[in-house]
C-alpha atoms as a PDB file:
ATOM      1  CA  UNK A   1     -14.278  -9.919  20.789  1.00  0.00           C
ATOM      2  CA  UNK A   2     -15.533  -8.422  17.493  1.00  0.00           C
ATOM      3  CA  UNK A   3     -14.934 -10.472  14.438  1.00  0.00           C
ATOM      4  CA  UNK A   4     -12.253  -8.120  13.190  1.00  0.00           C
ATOM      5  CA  UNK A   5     -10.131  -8.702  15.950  1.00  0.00           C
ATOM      6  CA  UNK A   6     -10.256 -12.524  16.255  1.00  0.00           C
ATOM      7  CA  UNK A   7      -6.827 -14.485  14.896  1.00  0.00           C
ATOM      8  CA  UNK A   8      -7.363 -15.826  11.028  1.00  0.00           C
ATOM      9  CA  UNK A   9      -5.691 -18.825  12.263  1.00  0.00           C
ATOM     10  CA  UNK A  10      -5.866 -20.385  15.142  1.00  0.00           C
ATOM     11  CA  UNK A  11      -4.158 -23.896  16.747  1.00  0.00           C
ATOM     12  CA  UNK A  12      -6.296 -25.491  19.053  1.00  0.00           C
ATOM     13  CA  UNK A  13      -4.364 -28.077  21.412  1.00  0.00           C
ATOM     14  CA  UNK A  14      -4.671 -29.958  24.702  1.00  0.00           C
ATOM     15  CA  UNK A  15      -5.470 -33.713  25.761  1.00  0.00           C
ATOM     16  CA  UNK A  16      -7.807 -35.680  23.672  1.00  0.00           C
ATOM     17  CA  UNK A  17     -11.144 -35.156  25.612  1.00  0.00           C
ATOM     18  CA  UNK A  18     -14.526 -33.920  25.950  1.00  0.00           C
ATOM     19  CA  UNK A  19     -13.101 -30.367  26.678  1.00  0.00           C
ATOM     20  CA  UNK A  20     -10.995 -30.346  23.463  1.00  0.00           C
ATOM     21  CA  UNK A  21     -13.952 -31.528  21.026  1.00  0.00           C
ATOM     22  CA  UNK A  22     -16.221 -28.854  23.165  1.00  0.00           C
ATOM     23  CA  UNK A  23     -13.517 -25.873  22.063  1.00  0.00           C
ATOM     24  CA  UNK A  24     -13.267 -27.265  18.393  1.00  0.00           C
ATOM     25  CA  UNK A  25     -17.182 -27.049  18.414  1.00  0.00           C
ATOM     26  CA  UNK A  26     -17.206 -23.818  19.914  1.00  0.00           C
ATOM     27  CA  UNK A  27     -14.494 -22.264  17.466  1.00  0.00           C
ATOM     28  CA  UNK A  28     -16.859 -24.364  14.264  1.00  0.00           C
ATOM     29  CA  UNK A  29     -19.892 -22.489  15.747  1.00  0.00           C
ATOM     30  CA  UNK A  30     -17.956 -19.168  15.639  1.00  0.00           C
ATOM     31  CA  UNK A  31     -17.216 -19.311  11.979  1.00  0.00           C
ATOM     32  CA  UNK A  32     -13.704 -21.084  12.168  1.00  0.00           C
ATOM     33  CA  UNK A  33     -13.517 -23.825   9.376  1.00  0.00           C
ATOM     34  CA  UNK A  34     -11.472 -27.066   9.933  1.00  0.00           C
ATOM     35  CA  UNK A  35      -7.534 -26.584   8.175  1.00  0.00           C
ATOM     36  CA  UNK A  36      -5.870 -29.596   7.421  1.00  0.00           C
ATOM     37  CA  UNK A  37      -6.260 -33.081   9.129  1.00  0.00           C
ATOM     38  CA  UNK A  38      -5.666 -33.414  13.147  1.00  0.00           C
ATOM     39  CA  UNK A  39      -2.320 -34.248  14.702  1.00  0.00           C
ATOM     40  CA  UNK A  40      -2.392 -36.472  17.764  1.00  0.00           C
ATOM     41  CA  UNK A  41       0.796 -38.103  19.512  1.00  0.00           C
ATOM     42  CA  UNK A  42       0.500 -39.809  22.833  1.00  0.00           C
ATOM     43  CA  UNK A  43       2.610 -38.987  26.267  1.00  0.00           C
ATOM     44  CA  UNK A  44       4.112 -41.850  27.705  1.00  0.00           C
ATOM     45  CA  UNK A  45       4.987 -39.332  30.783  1.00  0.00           C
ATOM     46  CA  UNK A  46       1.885 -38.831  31.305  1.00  0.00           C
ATOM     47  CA  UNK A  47      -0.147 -42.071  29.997  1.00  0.00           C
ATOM     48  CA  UNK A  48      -2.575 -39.607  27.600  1.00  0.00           C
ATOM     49  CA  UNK A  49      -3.283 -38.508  24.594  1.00  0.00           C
ATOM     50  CA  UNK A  50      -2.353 -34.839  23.354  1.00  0.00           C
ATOM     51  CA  UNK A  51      -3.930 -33.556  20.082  1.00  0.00           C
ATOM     52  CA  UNK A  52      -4.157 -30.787  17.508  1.00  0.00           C
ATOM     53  CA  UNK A  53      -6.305 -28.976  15.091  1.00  0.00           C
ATOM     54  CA  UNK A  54      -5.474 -26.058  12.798  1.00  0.00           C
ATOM     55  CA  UNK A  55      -8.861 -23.658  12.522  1.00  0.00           C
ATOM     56  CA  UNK A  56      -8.953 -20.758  10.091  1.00  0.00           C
ATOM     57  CA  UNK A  57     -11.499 -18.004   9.323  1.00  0.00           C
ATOM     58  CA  UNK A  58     -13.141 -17.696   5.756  1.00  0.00           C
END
């Protein structure tokens, strides 16, 4: 995907594990900048963590 078609904004979510830091690293690495602080709540359903991170392009 060229840069000019990748989203400004993007809203990274999923369970708080090594997957979800490895796709906020990988969005960092592709020029994304951190927006705002995380959001993290936990599921008592499911007995795990579920987080959040706002990522915007400069």
């Amino acid at each position: 995907m060229s840069d000019s078609e990748k989203p400004t904004y993007r809203l990274l979510t999923g369970v708080d594990d090594h997957a979800f830091c490895v796709r906020v690293s990988e969005a960092l690495a592709d020029g994304y900048v951190l927006y705002g602080s995380p959001s993290c709540t936990y599921d008592p359903d499911q007995g795990r963590m579920l987080v959040a991170q706002a990522v915007i392009r400069p």
